[in-house]
PDB file of N, CA and C in Angstrom:
ATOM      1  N   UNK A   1      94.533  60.439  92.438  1.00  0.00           N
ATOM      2  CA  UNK A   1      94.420  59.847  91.122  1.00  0.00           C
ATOM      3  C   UNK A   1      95.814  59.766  90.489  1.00  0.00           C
ATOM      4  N   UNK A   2      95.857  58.422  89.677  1.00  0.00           N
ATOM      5  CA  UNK A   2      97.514  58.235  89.244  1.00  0.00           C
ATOM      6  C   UNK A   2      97.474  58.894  87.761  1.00  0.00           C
ATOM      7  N   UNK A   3      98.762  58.868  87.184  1.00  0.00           N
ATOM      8  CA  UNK A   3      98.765  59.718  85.766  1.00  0.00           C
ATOM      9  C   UNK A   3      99.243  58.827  85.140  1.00  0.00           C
ATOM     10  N   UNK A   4      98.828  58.611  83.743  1.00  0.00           N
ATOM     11  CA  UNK A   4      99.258  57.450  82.720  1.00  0.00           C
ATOM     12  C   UNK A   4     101.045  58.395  82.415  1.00  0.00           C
ATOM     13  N   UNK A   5     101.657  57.388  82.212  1.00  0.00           N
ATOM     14  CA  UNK A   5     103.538  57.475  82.388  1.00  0.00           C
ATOM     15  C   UNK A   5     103.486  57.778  80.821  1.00  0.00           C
ATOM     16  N   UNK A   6     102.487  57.537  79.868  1.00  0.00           N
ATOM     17  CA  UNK A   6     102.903  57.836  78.715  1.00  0.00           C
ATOM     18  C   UNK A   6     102.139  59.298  78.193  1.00  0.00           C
ATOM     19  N   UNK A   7     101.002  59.498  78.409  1.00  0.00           N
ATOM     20  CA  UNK A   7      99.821  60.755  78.145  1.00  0.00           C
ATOM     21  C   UNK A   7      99.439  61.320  79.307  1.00  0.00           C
ATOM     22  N   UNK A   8      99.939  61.275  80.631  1.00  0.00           N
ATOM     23  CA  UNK A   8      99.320  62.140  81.784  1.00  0.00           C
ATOM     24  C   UNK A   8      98.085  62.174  82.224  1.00  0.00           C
ATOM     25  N   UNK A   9      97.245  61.417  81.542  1.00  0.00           N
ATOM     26  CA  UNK A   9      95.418  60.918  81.530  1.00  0.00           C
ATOM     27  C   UNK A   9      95.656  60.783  82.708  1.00  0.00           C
ATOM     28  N   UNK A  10      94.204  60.864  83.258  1.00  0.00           N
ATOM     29  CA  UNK A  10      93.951  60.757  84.986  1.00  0.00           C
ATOM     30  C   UNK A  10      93.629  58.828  84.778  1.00  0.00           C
ATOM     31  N   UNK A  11      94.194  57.844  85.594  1.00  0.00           N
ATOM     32  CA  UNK A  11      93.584  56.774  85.508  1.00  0.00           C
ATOM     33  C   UNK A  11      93.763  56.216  87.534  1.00  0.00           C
ATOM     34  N   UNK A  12      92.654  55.309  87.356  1.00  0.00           N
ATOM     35  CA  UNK A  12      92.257  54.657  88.996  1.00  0.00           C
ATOM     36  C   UNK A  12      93.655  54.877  89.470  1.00  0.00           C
ATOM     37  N   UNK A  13      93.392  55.128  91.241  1.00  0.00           N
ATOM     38  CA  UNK A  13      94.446  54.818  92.118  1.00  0.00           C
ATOM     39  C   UNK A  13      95.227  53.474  92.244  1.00  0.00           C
ATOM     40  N   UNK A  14      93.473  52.454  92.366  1.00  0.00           N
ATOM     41  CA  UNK A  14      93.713  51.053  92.354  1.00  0.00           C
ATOM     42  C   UNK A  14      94.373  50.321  91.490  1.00  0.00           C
ATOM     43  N   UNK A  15      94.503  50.913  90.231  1.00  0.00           N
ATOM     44  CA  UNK A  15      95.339  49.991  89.045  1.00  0.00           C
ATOM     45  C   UNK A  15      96.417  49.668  89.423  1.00  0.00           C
ATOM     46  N   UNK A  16      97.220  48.615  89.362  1.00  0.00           N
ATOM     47  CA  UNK A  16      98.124  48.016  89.000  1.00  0.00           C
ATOM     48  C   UNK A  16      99.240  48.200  88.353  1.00  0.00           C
ATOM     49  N   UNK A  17      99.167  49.301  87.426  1.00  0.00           N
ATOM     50  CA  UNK A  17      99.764  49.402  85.874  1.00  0.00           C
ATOM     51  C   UNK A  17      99.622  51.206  85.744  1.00  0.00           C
ATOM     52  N   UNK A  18     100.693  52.016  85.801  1.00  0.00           N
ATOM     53  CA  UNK A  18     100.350  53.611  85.474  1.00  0.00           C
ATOM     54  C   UNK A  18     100.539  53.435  83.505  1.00  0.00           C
ATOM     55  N   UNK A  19      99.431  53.325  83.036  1.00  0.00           N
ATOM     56  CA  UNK A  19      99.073  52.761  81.844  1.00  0.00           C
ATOM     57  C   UNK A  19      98.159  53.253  81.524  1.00  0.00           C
ATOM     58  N   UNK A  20      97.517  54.400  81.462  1.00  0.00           N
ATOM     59  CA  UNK A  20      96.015  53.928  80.579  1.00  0.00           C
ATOM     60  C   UNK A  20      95.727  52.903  79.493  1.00  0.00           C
ATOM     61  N   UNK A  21      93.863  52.940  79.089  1.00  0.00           N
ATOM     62  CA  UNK A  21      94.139  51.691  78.488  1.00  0.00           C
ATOM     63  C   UNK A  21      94.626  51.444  76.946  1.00  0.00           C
ATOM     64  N   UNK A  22      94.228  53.439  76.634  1.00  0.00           N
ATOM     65  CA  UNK A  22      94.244  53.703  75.066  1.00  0.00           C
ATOM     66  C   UNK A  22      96.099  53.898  74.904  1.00  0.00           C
ATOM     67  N   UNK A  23      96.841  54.490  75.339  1.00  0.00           N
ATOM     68  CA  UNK A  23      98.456  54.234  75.173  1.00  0.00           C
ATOM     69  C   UNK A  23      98.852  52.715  75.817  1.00  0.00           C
ATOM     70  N   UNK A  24      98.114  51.608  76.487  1.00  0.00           N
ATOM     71  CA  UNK A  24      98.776  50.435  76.276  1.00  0.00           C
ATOM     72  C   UNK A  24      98.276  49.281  75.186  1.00  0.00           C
ATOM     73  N   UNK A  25      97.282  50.051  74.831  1.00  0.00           N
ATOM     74  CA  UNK A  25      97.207  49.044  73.585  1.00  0.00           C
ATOM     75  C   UNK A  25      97.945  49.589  72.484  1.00  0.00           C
ATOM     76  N   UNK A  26      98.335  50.946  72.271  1.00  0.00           N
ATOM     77  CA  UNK A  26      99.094  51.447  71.628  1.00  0.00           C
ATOM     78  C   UNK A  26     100.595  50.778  71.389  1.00  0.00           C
ATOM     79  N   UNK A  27     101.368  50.584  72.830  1.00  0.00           N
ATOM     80  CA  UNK A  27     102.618  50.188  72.970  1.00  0.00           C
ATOM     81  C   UNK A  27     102.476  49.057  72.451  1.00  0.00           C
ATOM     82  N   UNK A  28     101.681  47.561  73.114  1.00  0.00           N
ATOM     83  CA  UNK A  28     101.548  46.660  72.964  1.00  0.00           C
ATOM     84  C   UNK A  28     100.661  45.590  72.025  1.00  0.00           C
ATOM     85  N   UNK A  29      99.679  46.310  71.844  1.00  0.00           N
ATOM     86  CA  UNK A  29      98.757  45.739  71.050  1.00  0.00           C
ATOM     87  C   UNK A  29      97.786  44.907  72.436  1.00  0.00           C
ATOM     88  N   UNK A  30      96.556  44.835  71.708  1.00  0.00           N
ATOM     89  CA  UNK A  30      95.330  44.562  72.551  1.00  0.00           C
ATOM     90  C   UNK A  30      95.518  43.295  73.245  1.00  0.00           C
ATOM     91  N   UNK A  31      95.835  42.430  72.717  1.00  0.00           N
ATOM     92  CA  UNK A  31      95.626  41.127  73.567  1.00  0.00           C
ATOM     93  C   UNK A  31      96.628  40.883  74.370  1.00  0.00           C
ATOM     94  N   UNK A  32      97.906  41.359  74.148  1.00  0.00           N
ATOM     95  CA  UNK A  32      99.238  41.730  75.412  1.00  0.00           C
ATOM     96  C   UNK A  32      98.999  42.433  76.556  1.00  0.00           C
ATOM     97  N   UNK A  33      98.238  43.687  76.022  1.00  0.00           N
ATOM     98  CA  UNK A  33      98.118  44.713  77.143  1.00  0.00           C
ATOM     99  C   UNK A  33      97.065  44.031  77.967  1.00  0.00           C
ATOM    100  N   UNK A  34      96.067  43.666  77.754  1.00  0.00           N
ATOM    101  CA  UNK A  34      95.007  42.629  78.114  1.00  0.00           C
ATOM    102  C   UNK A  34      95.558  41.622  79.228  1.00  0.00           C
ATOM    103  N   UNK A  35      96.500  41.386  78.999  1.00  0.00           N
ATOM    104  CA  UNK A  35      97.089  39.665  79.515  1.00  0.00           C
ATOM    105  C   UNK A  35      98.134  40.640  80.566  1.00  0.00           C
ATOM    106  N   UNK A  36      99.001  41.877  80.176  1.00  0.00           N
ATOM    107  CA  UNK A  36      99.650  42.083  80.931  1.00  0.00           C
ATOM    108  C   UNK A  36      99.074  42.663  82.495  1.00  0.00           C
ATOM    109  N   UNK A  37      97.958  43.449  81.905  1.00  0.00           N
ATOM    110  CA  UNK A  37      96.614  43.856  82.911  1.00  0.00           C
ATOM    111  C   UNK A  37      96.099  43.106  84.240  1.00  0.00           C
ATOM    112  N   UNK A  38      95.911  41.777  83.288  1.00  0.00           N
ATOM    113  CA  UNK A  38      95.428  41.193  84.037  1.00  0.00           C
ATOM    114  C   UNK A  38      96.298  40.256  85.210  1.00  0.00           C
ATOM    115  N   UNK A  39      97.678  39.781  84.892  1.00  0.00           N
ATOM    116  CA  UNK A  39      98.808  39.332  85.189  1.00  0.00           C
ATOM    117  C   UNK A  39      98.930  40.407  86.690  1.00  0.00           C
ATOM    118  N   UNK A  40      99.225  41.581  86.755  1.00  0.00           N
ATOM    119  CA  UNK A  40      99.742  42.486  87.424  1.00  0.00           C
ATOM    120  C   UNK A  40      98.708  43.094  87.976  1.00  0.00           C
ATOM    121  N   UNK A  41      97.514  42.629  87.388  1.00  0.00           N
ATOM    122  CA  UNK A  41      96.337  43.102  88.855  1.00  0.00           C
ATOM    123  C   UNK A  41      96.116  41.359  89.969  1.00  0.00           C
ATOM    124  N   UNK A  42      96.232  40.230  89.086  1.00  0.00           N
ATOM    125  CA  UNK A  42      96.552  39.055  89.992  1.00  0.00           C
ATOM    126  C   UNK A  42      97.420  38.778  91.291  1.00  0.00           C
ATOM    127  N   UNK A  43      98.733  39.618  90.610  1.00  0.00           N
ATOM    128  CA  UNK A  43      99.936  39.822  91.163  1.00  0.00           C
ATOM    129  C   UNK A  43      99.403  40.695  92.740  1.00  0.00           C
ATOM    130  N   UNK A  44      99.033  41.304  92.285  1.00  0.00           N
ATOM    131  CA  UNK A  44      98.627  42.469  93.478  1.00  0.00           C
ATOM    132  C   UNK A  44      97.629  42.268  94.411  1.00  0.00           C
ATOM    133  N   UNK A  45      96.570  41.465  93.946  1.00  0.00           N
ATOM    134  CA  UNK A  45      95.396  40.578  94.700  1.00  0.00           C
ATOM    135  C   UNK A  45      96.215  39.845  95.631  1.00  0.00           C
ATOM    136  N   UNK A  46      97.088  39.436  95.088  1.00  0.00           N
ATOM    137  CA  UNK A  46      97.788  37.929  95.966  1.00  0.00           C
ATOM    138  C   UNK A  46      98.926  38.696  96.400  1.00  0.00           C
ATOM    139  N   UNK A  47      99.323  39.624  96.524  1.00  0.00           N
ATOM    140  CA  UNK A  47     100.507  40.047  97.727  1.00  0.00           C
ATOM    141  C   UNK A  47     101.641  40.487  96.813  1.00  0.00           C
ATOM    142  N   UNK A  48     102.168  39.811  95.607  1.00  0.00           N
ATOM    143  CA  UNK A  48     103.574  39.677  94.989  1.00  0.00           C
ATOM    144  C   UNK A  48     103.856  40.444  94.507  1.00  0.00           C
ATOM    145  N   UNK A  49     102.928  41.490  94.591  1.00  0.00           N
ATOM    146  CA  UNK A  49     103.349  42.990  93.644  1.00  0.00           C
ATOM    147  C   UNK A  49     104.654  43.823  94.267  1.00  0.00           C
ATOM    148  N   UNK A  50     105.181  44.271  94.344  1.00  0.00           N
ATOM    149  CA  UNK A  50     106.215  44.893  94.477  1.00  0.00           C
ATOM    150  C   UNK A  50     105.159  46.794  94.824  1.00  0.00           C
ATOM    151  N   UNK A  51     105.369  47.286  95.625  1.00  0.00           N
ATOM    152  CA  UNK A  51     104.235  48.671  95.895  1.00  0.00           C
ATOM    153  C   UNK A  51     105.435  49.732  96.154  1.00  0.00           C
ATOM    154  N   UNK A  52     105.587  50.770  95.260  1.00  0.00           N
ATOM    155  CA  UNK A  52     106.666  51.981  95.637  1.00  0.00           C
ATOM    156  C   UNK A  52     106.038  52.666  96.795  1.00  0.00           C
ATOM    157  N   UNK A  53     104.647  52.281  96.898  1.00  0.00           N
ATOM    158  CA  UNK A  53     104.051  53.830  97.992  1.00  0.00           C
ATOM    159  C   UNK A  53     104.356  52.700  99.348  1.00  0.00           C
ATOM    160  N   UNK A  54     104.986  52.335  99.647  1.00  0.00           N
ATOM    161  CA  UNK A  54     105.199  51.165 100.756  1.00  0.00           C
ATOM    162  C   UNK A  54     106.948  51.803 101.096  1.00  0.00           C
TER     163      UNK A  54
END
């Protein structure tokens, strides 16, 4: 299980984003964090993600 980079919360392996969802709407506000979410789980579906555990 990964740790949110801002509160240490336990969040999915699979995410995209070490973010939970309550400190990125915090940083960003809802409809950014939303769009950025979704952007960088696309990214990762389709190959272009960039993966540190690689």
């Amino acid at each position: 299980m990964n740790k949110c980079v801002y509160c240490n919360s336990g969040i999915s392996d699979d995410r995209a984003l070490d973010v939970c969802n309550s400190c990125g709407i915090q940083v960003w506000g809802e409809k950014m964090f939303r769009a950025i979410v979704e952007n960088m789980e696309g990214a990762k579906s389709n190959g272009t993600l960039l993966n540190s555990d690689q």
